[in-house]
Protein backbone atom coordinates (compact mmCIF):
# COMPACT_ATOMS: atom_id res chain seq x y z
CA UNK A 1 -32.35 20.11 -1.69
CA UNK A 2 -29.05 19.37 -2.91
CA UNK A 3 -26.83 22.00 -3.75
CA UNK A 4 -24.67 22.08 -7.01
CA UNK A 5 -21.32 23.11 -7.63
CA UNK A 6 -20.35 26.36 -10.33
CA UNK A 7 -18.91 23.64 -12.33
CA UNK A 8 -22.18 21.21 -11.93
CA UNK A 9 -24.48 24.29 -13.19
CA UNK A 10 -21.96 25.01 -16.12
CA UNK A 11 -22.70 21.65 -16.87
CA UNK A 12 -26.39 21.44 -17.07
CA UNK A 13 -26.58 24.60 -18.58
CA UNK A 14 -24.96 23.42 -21.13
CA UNK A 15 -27.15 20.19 -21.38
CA UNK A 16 -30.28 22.74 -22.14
CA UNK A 17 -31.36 22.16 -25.31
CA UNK A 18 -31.70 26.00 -27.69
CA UNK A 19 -34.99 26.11 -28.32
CA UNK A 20 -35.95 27.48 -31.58
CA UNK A 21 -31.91 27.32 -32.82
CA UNK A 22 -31.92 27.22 -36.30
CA UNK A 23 -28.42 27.37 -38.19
CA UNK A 24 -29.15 30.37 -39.73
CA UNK A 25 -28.25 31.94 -36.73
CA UNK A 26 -25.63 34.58 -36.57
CA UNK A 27 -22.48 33.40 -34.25
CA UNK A 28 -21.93 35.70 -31.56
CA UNK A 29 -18.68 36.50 -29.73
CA UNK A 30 -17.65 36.97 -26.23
CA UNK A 31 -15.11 38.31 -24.49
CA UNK A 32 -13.63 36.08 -21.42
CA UNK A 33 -12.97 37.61 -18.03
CA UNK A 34 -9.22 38.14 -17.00
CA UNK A 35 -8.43 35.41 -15.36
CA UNK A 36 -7.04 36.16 -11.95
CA UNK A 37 -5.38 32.98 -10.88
CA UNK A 38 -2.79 31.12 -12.50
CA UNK A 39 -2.02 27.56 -12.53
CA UNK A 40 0.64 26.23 -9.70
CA UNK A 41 3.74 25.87 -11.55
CA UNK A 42 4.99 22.29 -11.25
CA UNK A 43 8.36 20.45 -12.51
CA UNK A 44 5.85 17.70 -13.25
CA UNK A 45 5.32 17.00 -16.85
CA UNK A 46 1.66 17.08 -16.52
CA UNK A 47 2.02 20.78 -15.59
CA UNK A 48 2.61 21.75 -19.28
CA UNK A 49 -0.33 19.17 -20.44
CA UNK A 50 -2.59 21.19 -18.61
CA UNK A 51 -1.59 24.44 -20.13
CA UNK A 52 -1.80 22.94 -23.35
CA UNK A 53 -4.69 21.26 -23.37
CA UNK A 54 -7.19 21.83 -19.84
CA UNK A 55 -6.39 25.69 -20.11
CA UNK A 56 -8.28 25.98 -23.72
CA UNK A 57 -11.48 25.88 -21.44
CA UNK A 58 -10.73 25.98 -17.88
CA UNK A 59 -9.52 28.40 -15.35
CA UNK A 60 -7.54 27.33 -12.73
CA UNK A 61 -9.95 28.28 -10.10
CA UNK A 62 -12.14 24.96 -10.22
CA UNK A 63 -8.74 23.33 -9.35
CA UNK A 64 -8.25 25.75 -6.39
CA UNK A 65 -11.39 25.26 -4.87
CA UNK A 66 -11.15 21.48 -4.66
CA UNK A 67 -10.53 20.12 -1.08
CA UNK A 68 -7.01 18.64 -0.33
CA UNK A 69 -8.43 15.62 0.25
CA UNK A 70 -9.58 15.51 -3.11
CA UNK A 71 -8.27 11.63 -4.25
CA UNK A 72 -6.79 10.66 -7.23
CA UNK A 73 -9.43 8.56 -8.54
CA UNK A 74 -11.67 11.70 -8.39
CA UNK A 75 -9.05 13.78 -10.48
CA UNK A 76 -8.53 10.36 -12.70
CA UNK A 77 -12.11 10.64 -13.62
CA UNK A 78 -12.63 13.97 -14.07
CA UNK A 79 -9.64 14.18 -16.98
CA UNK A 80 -10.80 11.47 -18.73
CA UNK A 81 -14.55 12.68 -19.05
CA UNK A 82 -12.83 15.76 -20.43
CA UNK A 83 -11.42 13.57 -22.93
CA UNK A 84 -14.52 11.00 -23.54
CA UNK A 85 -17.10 13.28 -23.06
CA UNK A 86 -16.01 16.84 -24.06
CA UNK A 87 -13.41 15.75 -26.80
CA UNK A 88 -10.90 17.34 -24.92
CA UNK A 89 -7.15 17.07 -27.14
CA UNK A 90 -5.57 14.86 -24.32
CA UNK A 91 -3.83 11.95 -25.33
CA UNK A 92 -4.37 8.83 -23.60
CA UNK A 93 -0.41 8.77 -22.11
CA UNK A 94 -1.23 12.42 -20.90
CA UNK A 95 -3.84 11.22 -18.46
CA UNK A 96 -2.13 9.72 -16.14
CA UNK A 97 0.52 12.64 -16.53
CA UNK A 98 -2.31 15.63 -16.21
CA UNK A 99 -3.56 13.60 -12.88
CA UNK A 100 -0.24 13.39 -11.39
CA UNK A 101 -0.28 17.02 -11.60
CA UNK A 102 -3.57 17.50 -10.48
CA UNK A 103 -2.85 15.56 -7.15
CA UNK A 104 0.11 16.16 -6.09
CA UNK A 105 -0.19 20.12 -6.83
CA UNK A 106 -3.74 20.43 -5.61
CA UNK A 107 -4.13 17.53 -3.24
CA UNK A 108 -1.22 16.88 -1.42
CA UNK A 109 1.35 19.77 -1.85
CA UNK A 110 -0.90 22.62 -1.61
CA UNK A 111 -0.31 24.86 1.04
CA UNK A 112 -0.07 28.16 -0.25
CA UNK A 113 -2.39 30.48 -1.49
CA UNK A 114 -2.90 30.44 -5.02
CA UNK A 115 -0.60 32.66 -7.48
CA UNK A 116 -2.66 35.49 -9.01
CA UNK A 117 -2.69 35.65 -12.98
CA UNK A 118 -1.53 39.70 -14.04
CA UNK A 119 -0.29 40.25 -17.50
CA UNK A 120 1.82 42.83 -16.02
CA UNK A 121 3.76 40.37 -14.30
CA UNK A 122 4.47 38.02 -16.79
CA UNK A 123 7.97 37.64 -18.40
CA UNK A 124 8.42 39.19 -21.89
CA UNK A 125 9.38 36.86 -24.53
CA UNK A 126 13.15 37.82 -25.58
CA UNK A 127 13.92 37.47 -29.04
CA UNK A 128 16.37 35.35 -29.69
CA UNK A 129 18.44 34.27 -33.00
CA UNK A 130 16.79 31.61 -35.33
CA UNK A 131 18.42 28.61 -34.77
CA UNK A 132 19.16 26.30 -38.47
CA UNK A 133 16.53 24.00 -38.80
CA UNK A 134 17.39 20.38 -38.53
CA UNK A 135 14.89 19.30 -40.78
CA UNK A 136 13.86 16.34 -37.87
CA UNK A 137 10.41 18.21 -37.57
CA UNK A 138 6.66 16.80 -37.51
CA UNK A 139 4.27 17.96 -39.95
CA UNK A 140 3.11 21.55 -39.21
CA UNK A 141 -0.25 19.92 -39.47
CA UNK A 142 0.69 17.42 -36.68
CA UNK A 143 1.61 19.56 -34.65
CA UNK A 144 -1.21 22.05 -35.10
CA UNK A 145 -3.31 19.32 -33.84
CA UNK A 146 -0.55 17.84 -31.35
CA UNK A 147 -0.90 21.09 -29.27
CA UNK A 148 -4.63 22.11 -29.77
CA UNK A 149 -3.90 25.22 -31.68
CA UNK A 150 -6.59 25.45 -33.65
CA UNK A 151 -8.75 24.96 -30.67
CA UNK A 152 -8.06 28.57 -29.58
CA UNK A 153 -7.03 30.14 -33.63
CA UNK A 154 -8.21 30.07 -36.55
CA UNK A 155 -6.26 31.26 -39.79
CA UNK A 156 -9.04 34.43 -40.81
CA UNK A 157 -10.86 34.81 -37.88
CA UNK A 158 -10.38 35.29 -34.04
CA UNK A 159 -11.51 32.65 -31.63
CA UNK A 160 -10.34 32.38 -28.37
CA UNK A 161 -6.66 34.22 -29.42
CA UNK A 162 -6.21 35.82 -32.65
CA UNK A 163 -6.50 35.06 -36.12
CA UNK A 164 -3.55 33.99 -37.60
CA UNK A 165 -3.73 35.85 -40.64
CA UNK A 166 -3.65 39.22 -37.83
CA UNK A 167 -0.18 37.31 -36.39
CA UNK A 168 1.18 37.78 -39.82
CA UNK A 169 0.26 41.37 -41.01
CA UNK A 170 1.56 42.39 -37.42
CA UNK A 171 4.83 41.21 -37.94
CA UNK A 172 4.85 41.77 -41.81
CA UNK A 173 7.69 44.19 -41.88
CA UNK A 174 10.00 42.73 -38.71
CA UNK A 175 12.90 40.98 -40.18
CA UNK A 176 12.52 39.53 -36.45
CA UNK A 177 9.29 38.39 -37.08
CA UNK A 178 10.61 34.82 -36.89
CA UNK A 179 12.38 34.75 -33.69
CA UNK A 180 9.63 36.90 -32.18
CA UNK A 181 6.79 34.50 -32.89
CA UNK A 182 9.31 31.39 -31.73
CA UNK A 183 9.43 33.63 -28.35
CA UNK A 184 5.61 34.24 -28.16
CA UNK A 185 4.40 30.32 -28.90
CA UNK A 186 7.49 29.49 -26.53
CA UNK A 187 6.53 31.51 -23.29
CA UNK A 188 3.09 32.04 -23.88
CA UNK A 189 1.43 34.94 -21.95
CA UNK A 190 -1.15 37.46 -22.43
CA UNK A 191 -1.31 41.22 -23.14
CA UNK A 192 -0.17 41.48 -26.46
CA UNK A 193 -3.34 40.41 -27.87
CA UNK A 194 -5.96 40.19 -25.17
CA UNK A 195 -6.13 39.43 -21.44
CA UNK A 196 -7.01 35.44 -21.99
CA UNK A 197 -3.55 33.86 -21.49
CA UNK A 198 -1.87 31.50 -23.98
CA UNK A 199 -0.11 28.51 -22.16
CA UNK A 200 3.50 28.05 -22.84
CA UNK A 201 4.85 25.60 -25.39
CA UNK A 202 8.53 25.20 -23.44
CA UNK A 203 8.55 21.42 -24.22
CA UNK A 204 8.69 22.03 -27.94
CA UNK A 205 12.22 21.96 -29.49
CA UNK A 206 13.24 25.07 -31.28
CA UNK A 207 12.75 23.33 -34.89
CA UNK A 208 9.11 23.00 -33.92
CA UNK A 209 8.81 26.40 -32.96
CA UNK A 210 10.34 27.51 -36.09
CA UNK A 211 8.03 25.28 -38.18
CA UNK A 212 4.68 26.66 -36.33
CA UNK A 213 6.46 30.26 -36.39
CA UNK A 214 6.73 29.87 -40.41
CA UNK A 215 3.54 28.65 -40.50
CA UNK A 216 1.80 31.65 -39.41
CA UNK A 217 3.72 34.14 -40.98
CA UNK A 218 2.90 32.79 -43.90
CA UNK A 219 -0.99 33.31 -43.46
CA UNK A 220 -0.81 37.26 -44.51
């Protein structure tokens, strides 16, 4: 009898069909585990793809228990039927960025054992002053969608993190509300809302922080 992988079962379970489903339904929520490995930091660009976009439904462990002999065209495959099949938000350039990653971090380079996730021992954000804006900034809707955040918020409700209009109230009366949320969207983390971790948006430029920042302040 072949024997399937925690990832292979995920997958057919989800293939079940609900029977008896009707939309009527009431939604129910779920709270996530703590996750309890993190994802091997990496100077490779692909590293902050993953936390960006892989991270909104994976954990790091199906990564780690790969074989190092895992080849690239396996990894290859497996991003893009995240992307065909599961609409994940990669972008066709990040493929072959997110499977650079993926081999040379979990294939090749890995020797170590992996680096445990603790929201105790992640860096708090520092506040910082607002820099001016430039005014060379996408479209706050662009770049909601650029960077999958409404995959994990939602403006009056929680999803995966919380609901934007929370973000707001919480910082209603902080005249450093501004830099704060820059600080939070910048370094990610977890703790300060849940234990499910927000990847780090580092690669965005401070106008783009600002812009996202201002965005959800303004959602009280």
């Amino acid at each position: 009898m072949k024997k399937l992988s925690v990832f292979s079962l995920s997958l057919l379970v989800l293939s079940i069909p609900v029977i008896g489903f009707s939309a009527s339904a009431s939604a129910k929520e779920i709270t996530l585990p703590p996750e309890t490995i993190a994802w091997r930091e990496s100077p490779l660009p692909g590293y902050q793809k993953v936390l960006q976009a892989c991270m909104i439904c994976h954990s790091a462990h199906y990564a780690e228990y790969q074989p190092t002999s895992t080849p690239r065209s396996y990894w290859e495959t497996q991003v893009k039927r995240m992307k065909m099949v599961f609409n994940a938000p990669v972008a066709d350039a990040d493929v072959a960025l997110i499977t650079d990653y993926l081999v040379n971090t979990y294939s090749v380079a890995r020797t170590s054992p992996p680096p445990t996730q603790s929201a105790a021992a992640l860096p708090v954000a520092a506040v910082t002053p607002v820099p001016p804006a430039s005014g060379k900034v996408q479209d706050v809707n662009v770049l909601l969608q650029n960077n999958a955040c409404l995959s994990c918020h939602a403006i009056e409700k929680k999803v995966v993190g919380p609901a934007y209009r929370d973000v707001a109230l919480k910082y209603a009366s902080d005249k450093d509300a501004v830099s704060k949320v820059m600080a939070n969207i910048r370094s990610g983390g977890s703790g300060r809302w849940g234990a499910v971790p927000m990847p780090s948006y580092a690669a965005l430029s401070p106008d783009e922080l600002r812009s996202l920042a201002d965005f959800v302040l303004k959602q009280k």
